[in-house]
Protein backbone atom coordinates (compact mmCIF):
# COMPACT_ATOMS: atom_id res chain seq x y z
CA UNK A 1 13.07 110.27 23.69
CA UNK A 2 14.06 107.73 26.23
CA UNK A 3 17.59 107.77 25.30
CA UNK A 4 17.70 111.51 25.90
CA UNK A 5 15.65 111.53 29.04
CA UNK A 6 17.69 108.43 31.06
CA UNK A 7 20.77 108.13 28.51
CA UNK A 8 20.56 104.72 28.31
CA UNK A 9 24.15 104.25 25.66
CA UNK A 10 26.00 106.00 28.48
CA UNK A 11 25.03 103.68 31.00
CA UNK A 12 25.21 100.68 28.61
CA UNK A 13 21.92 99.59 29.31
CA UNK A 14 18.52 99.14 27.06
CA UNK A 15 15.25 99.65 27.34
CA UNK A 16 14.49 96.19 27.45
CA UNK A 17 16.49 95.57 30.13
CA UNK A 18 15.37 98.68 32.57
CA UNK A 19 12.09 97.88 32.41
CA UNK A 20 12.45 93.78 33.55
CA UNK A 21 14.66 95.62 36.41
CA UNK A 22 11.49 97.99 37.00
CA UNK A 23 9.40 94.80 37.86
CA UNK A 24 11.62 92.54 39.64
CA UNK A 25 12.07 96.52 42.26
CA UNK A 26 8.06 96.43 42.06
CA UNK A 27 7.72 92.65 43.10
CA UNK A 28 10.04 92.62 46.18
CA UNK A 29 8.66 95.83 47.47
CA UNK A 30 4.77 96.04 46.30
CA UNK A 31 4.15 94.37 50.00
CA UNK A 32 4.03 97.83 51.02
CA UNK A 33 0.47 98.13 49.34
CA UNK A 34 -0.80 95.88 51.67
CA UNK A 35 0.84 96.41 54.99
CA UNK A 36 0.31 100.38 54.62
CA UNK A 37 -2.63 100.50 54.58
CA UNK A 38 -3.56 97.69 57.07
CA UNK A 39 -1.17 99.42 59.67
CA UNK A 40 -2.56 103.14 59.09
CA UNK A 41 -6.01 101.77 59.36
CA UNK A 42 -5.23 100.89 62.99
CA UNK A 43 -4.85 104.87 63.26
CA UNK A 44 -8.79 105.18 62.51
CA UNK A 45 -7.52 106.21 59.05
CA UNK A 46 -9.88 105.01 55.91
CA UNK A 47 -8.01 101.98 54.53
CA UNK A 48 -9.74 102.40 51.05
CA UNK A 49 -8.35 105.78 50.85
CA UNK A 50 -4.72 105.28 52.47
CA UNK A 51 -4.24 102.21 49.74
CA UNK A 52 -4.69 104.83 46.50
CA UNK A 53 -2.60 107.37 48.61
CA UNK A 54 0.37 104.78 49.16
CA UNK A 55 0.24 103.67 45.09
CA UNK A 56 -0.21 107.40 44.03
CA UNK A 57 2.87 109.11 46.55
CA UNK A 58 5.11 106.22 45.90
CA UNK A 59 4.53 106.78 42.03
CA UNK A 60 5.26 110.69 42.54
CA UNK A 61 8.67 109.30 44.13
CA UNK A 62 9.21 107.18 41.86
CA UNK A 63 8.71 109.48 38.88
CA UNK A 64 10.88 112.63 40.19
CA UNK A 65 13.72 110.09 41.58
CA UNK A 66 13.44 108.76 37.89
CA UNK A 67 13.20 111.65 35.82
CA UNK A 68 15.16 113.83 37.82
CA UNK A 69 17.70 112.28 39.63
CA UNK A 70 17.79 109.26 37.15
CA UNK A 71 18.76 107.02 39.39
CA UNK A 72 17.28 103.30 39.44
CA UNK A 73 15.75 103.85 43.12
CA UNK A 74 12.09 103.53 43.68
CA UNK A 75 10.24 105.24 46.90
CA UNK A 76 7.29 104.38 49.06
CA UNK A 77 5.81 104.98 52.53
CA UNK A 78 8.72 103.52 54.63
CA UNK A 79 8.47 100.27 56.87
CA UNK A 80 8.92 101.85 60.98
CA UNK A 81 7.77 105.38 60.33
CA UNK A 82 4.09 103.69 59.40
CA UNK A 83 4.36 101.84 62.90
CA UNK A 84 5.73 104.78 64.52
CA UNK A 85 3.02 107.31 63.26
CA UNK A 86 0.37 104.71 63.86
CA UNK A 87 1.60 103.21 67.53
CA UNK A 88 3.71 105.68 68.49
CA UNK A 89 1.91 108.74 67.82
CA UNK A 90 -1.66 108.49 67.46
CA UNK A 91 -2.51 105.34 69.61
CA UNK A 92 0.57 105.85 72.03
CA UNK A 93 0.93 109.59 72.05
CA UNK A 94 -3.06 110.15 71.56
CA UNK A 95 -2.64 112.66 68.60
CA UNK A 96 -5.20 112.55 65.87
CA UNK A 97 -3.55 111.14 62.89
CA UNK A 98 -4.54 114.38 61.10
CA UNK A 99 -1.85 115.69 63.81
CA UNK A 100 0.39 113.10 62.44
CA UNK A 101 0.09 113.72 59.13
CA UNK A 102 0.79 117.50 59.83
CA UNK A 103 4.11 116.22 61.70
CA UNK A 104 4.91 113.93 58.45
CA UNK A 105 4.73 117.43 56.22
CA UNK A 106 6.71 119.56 58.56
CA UNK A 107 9.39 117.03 58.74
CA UNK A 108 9.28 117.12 54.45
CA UNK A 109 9.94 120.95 54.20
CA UNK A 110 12.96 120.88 56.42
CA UNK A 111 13.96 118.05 54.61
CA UNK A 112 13.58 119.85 51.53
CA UNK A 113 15.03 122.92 52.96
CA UNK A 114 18.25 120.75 54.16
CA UNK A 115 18.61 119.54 50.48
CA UNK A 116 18.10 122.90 49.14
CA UNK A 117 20.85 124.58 51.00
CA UNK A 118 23.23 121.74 51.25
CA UNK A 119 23.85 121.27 55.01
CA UNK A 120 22.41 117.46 55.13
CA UNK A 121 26.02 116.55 54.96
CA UNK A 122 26.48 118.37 57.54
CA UNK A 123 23.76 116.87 59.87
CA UNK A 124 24.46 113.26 58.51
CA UNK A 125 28.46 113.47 59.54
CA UNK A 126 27.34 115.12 62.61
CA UNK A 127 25.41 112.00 64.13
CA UNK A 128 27.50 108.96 65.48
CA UNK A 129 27.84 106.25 63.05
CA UNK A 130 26.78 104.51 65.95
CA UNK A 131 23.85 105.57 66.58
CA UNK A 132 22.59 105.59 62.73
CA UNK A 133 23.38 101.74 63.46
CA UNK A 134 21.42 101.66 67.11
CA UNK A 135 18.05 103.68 65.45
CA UNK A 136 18.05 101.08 62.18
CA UNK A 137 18.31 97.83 64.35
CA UNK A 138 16.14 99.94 66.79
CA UNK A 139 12.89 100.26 64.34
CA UNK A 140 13.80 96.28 63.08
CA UNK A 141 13.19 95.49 67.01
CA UNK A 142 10.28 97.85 66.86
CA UNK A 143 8.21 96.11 63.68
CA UNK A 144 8.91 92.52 65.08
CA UNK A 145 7.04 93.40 68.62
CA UNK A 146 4.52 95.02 66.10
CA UNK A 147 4.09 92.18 64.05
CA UNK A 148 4.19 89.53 66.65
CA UNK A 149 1.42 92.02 68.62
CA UNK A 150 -0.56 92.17 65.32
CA UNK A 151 -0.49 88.31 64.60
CA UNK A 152 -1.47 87.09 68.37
CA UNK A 153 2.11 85.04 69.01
CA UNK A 154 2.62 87.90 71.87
CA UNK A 155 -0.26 88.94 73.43
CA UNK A 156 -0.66 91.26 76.97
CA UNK A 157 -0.77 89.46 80.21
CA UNK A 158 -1.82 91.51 83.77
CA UNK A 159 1.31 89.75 85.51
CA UNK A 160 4.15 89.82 83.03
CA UNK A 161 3.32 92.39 80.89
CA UNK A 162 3.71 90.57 77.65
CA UNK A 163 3.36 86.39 77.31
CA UNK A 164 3.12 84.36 74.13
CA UNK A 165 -0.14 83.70 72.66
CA UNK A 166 -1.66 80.70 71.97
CA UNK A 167 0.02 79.03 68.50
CA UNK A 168 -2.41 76.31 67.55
CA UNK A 169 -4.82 79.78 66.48
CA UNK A 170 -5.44 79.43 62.79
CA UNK A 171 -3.89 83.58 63.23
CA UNK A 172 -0.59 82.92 64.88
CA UNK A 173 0.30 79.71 62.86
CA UNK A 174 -0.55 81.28 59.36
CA UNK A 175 1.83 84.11 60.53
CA UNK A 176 4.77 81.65 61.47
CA UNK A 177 4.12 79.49 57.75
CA UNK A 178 4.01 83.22 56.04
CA UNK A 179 7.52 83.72 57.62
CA UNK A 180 9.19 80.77 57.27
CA UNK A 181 7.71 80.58 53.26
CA UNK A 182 9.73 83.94 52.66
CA UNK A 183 13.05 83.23 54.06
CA UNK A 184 12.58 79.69 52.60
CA UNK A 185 12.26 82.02 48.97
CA UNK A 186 14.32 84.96 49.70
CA UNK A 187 17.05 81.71 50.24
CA UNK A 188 16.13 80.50 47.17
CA UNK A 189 16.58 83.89 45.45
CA UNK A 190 13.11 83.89 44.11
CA UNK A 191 11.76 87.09 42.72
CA UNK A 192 8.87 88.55 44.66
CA UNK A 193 9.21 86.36 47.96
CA UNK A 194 7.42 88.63 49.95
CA UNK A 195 4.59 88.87 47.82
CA UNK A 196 4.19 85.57 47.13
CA UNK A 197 3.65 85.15 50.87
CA UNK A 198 1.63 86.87 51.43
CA UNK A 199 -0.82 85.75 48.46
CA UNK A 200 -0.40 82.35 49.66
CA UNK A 201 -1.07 82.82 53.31
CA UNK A 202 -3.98 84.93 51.86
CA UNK A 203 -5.02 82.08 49.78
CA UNK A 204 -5.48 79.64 52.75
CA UNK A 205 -7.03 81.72 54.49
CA UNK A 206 -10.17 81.81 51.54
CA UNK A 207 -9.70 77.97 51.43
CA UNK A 208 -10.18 77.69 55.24
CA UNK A 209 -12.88 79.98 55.39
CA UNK A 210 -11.37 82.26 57.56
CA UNK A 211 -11.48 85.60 54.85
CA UNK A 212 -14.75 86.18 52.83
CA UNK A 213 -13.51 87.15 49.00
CA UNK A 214 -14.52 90.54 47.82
CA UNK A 215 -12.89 90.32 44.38
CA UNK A 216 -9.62 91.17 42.77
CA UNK A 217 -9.85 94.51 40.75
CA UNK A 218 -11.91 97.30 41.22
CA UNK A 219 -12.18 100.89 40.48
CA UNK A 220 -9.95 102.69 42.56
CA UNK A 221 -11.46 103.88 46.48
CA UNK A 222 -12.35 107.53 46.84
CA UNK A 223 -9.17 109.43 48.12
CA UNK A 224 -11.22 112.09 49.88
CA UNK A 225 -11.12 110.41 53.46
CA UNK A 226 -7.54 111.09 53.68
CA UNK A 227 -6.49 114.34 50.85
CA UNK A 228 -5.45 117.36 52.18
CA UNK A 229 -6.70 116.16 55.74
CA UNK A 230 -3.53 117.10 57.51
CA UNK A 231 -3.66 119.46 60.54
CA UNK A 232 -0.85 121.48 60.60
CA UNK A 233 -1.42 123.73 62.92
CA UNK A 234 -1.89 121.30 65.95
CA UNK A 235 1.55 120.32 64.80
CA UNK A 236 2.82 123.03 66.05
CA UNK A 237 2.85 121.90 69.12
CA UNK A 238 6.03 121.80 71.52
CA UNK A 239 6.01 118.16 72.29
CA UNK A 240 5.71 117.26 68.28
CA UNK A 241 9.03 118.46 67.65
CA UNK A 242 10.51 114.81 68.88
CA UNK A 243 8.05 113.36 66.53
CA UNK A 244 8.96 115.75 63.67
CA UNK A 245 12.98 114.95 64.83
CA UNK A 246 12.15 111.48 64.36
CA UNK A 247 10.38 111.11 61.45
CA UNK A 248 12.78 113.67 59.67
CA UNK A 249 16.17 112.17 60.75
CA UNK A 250 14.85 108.35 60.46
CA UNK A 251 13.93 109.35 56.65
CA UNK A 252 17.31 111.07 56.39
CA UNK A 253 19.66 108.50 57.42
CA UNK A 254 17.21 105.86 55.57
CA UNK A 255 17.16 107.73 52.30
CA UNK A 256 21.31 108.09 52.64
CA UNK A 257 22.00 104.59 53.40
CA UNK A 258 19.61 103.35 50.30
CA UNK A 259 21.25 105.65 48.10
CA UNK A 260 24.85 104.57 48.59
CA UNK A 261 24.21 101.04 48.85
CA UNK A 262 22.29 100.64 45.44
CA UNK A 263 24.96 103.24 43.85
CA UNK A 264 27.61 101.25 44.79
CA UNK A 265 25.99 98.18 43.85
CA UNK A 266 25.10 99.42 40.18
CA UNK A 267 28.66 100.58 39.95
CA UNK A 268 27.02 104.18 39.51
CA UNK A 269 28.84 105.73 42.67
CA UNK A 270 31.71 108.34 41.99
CA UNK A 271 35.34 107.72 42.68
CA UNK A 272 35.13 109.35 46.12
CA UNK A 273 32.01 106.57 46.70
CA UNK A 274 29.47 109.96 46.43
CA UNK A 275 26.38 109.29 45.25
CA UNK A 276 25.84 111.10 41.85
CA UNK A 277 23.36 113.83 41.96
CA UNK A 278 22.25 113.32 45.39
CA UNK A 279 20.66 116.45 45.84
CA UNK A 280 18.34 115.51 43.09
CA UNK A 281 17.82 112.69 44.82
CA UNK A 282 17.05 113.38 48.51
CA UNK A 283 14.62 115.95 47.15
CA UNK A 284 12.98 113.59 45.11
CA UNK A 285 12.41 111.80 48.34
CA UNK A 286 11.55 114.71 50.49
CA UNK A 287 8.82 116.09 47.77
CA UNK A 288 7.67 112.74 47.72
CA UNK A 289 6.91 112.83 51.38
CA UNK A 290 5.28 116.64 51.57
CA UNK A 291 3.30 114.84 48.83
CA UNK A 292 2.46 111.92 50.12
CA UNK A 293 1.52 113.40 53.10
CA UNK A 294 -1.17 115.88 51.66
CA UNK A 295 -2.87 112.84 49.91
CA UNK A 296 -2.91 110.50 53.09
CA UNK A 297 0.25 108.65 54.17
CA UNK A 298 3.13 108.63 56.73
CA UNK A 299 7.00 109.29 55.03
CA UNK A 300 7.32 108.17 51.58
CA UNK A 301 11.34 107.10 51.73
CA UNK A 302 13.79 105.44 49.32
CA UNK A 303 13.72 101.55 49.48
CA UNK A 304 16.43 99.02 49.57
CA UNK A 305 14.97 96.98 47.41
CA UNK A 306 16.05 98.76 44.09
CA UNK A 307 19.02 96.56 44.67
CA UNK A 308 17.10 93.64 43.25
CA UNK A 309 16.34 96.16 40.02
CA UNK A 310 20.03 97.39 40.24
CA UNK A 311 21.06 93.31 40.57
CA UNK A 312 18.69 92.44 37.55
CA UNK A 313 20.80 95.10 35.22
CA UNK A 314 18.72 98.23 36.13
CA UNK A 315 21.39 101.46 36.19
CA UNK A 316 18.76 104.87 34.80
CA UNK A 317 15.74 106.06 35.87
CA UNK A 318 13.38 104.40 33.64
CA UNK A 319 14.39 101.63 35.99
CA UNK A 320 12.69 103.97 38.80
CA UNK A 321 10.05 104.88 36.24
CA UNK A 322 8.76 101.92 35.43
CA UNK A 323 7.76 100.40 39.26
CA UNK A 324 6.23 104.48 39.75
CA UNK A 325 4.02 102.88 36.79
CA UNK A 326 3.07 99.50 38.09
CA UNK A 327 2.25 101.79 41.85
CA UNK A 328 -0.33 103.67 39.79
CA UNK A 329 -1.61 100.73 37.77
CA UNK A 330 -1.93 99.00 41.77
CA UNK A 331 -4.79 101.12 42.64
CA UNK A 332 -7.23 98.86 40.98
CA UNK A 333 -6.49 96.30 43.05
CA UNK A 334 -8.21 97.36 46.24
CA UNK A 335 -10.34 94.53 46.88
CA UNK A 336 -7.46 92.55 47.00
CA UNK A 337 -5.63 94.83 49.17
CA UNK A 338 -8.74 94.85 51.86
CA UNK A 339 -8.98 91.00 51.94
CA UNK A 340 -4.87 90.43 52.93
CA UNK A 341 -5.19 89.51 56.56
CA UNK A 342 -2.97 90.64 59.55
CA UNK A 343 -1.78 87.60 59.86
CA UNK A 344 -0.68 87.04 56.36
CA UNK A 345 1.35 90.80 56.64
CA UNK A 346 2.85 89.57 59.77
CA UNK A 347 5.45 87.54 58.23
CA UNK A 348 6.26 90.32 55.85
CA UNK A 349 6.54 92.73 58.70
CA UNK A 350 8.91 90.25 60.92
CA UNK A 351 10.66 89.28 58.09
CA UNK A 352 11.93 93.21 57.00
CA UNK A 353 12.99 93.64 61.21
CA UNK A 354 15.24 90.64 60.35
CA UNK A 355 17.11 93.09 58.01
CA UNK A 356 16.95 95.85 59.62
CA UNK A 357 19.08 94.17 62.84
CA UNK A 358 22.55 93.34 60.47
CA UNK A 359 23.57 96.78 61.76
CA UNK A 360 24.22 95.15 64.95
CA UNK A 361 26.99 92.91 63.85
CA UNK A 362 29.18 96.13 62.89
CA UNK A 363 28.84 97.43 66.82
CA UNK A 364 32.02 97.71 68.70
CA UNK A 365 30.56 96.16 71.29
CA UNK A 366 33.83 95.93 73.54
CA UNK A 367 33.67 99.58 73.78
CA UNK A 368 30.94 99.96 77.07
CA UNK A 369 30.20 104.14 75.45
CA UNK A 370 29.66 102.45 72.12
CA UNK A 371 27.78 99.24 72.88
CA UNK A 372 25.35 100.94 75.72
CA UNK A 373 23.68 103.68 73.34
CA UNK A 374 22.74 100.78 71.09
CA UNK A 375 21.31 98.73 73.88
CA UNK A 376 19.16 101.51 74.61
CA UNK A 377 18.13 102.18 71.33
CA UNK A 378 17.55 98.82 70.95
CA UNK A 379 15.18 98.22 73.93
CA UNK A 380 13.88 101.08 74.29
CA UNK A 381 12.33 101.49 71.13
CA UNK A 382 10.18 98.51 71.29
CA UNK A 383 9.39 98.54 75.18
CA UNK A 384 8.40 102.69 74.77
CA UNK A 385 6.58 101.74 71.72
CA UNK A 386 7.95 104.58 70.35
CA UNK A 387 11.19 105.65 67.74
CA UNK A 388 11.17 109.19 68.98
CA UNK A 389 11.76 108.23 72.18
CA UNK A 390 14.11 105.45 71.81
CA UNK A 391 15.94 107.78 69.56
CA UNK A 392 15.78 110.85 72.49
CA UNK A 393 17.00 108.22 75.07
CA UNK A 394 19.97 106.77 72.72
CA UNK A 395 20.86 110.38 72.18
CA UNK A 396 20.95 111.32 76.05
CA UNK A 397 23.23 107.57 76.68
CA UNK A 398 25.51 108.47 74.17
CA UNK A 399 26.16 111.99 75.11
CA UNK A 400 26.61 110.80 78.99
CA UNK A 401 28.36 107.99 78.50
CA UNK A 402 31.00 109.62 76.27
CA UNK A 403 31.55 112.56 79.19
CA UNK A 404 31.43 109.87 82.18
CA UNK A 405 34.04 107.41 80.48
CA UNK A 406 36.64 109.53 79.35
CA UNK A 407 35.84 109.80 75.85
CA UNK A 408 34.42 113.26 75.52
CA UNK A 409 36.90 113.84 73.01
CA UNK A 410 34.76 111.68 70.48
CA UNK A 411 31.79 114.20 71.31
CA UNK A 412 30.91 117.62 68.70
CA UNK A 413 28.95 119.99 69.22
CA UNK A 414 26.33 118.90 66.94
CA UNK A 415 25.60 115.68 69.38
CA UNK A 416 25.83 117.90 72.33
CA UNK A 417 23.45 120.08 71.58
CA UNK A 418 20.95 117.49 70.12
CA UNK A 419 21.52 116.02 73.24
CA UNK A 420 20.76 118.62 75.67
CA UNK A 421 17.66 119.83 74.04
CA UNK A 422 16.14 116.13 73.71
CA UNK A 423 17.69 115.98 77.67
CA UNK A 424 15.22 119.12 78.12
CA UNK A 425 12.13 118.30 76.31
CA UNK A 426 12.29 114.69 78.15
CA UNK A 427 11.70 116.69 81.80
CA UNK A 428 9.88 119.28 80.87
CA UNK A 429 7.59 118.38 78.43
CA UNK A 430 8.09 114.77 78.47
């Protein structure tokens, strides 16, 4: 049965072998778990309830990428849109996070719809490479002022705006030793680094007597808080349709970029460097986010971590399969879950902004048009507290500084026009 669903002989794999590449995916990305919830829990959502919906949509993801696409690529609700929905839309933007979630669901039909009648390629050749770079390093700069915020090293000050906090806290220093303990493992290329920090920062924390224990496994939280509690009709509204831009094109260019690294790096890219079946694919991840969002979660998106399956000899979709599995089998562990600390998700948080800034390096930063757009992205996202608008403003700087420096030649239509609109939502509805 399993050679016939995931063809394991043509992809000269075993069974053996796709399901240790299953766990080592699960162990560098089951972070999520914790920080999800934590972070949507800030939005006044039920953190009890949001924990089973992150396990439950990430296993849906999981399951259809596997089974469908078969492709060794897990999913989960994605690191920047949680901290966008949560900071930039409900606490920044004052929308309910029913609202939110109503945004998050819109922005999986079209996505959906976009697979469906093929024109993604069209929309993801249409954006500057550059800015694809500026919004990624954009939402890294965005999660390190949220996890610095979140573990008191940068706190608000009436004069300056923002100062740093006081270190010798038990809350700031357990966030710096979580940090440095994962790039002091990720170094040392060993499995689950992000995890284990987590546990251990977690673990001092019981030892110092800073975080009463409320057990390990349980039976799973009622998911009734959160399912089916979207409000779509408020999203409706005229000045959601930067939020449902940014959620949808953020999970877009994510989900693309995931899939063509870890095909390339399994060697399962076509001669052309396609991604096979990518259709299959980016609905897998859209259907996982319409999902996702009717249970109680921001965008479920493919995660870069498969590479560590694809690097530990994962290449079908049991490879997917198998972490979908573990996801569900998570959900007893919400005691756990609700004991991790801010502080001790801090480091985790900080650490995947790290990543998310290598775009920078491939910046033509000689070129003033290319180099400014990223700046602003950049900045702006962090200091706005807010992708959609970082993304609106990067948009706008592109588009003018193209036409003011003599380069409008480097302009379509496509950019124009996304650029005009944004230009026009920005004064009138702001």
């Amino acid at each position: 049965m399993l050679e016939k669903l995931f063809q394991l002989n043509r992809f000269g794999t075993r069974v053996k072998t796709e399901i240790l590449a299953g766990v080592t995916t699960y162990l560098t990305m089951a972070y999520i778990i914790f920080v999800n919830p934590a972070m949507l829990a800030d939005a006044g959502m039920d953190h009890g309830a949001v924990f089973v919906a992150t396990c439950v949509a990430a296993a849906i993801g999981c399951f259809i990428m596997g089974l469908w696409a078969n492709l060794p690529v897990a999913l989960a609700p994605g690191m920047g849109l949680n901290a966008f929905f949560t900071y930039g839309v409900v606490l920044g933007m004052g929308y309910s996070w029913q609202t939110a979630l109503g945004a998050v669901f819109f922005s999986g039909l079209i996505f959906i719809a976009l697979s469906l009648f093929q024109v993604r390629e069209w929309i993801i050749n249409a954006i500057p490479v550059t800015l694809k770079k500026a919004i990624a390093a954009g939402i890294g700069a965005f999660l390190a002022l949220i996890a610095l915020k979140n573990a008191g090293i940068v706190v608000d000050h009436p004069a300056t705006l923002v100062s740093l906090g006081d270190l010798g806290e038990f809350g700031p220093g357990m966030a710096l030793v979580g940090f440095f303990l994962i790039i002091a493992l990720v170094q040392r290329q060993v499995p689950g680094a992000v995890m284990l920090s987590i546990f251990s920062v977690t673990v001092i924390g019981l030892l110092a007597g800073q975080i009463d224990y409320t057990g390990v496994v349980s039976a799973p939280p009622s998911l009734a808080p959160t399912l089916m509690q979207l409000d779509i009709a408020a999203a409706f509204d005229v000045a959601m349709l930067s939020v449902i831009f940014a959620f949808l094109f953020v999970d877009l260019f994510d989900t693309s970029g995931t899939l063509i690294a870890v095909t390339q790096r399994a060697g399962l890219a076509e001669k052309d460097g396609k991604v096979p079946r990518l259709g299959r694919a980016l609905l897998a991840d859209s259907s996982a986010t319409v999902a996702g969002a009717a249970l109680g979660t921001s965008t479920t998106t493919s995660y870069i971590e498969s590479a560590a399956g694809v690097a530990a000899g994962g290449r079908t979709g049991l490879t997917a399969v198998t972490v979908g599995v573990l996801f569900l089998l998570s959900i007893f562990l919400a005691p756990l879950a609700g004991m991790i600390p801010d502080y001790a998700t801090a480091g985790a948080i900080f650490y995947v902004s790290v990543l998310m800034m290598f775009t920078l390096k491939e910046v033509e930063w000689e070129d003033l048009t290319e180099a400014a757009p990223v700046a602003v992205v950049l900045l702006m996202t962090p200091l706005t507290f807010s992708i959609a608008h970082g993304v609106t403003l990067g948009f706008i700087t592109y588009a003018g500084a193209k036409l003011l420096g003599g380069k409008a030649h480097e302009l379509n239509a496509s950019v124009l026009i996304i650029a005009a609109l944004l230009l026009a939502k920005l004064i009138f509805v702001g």
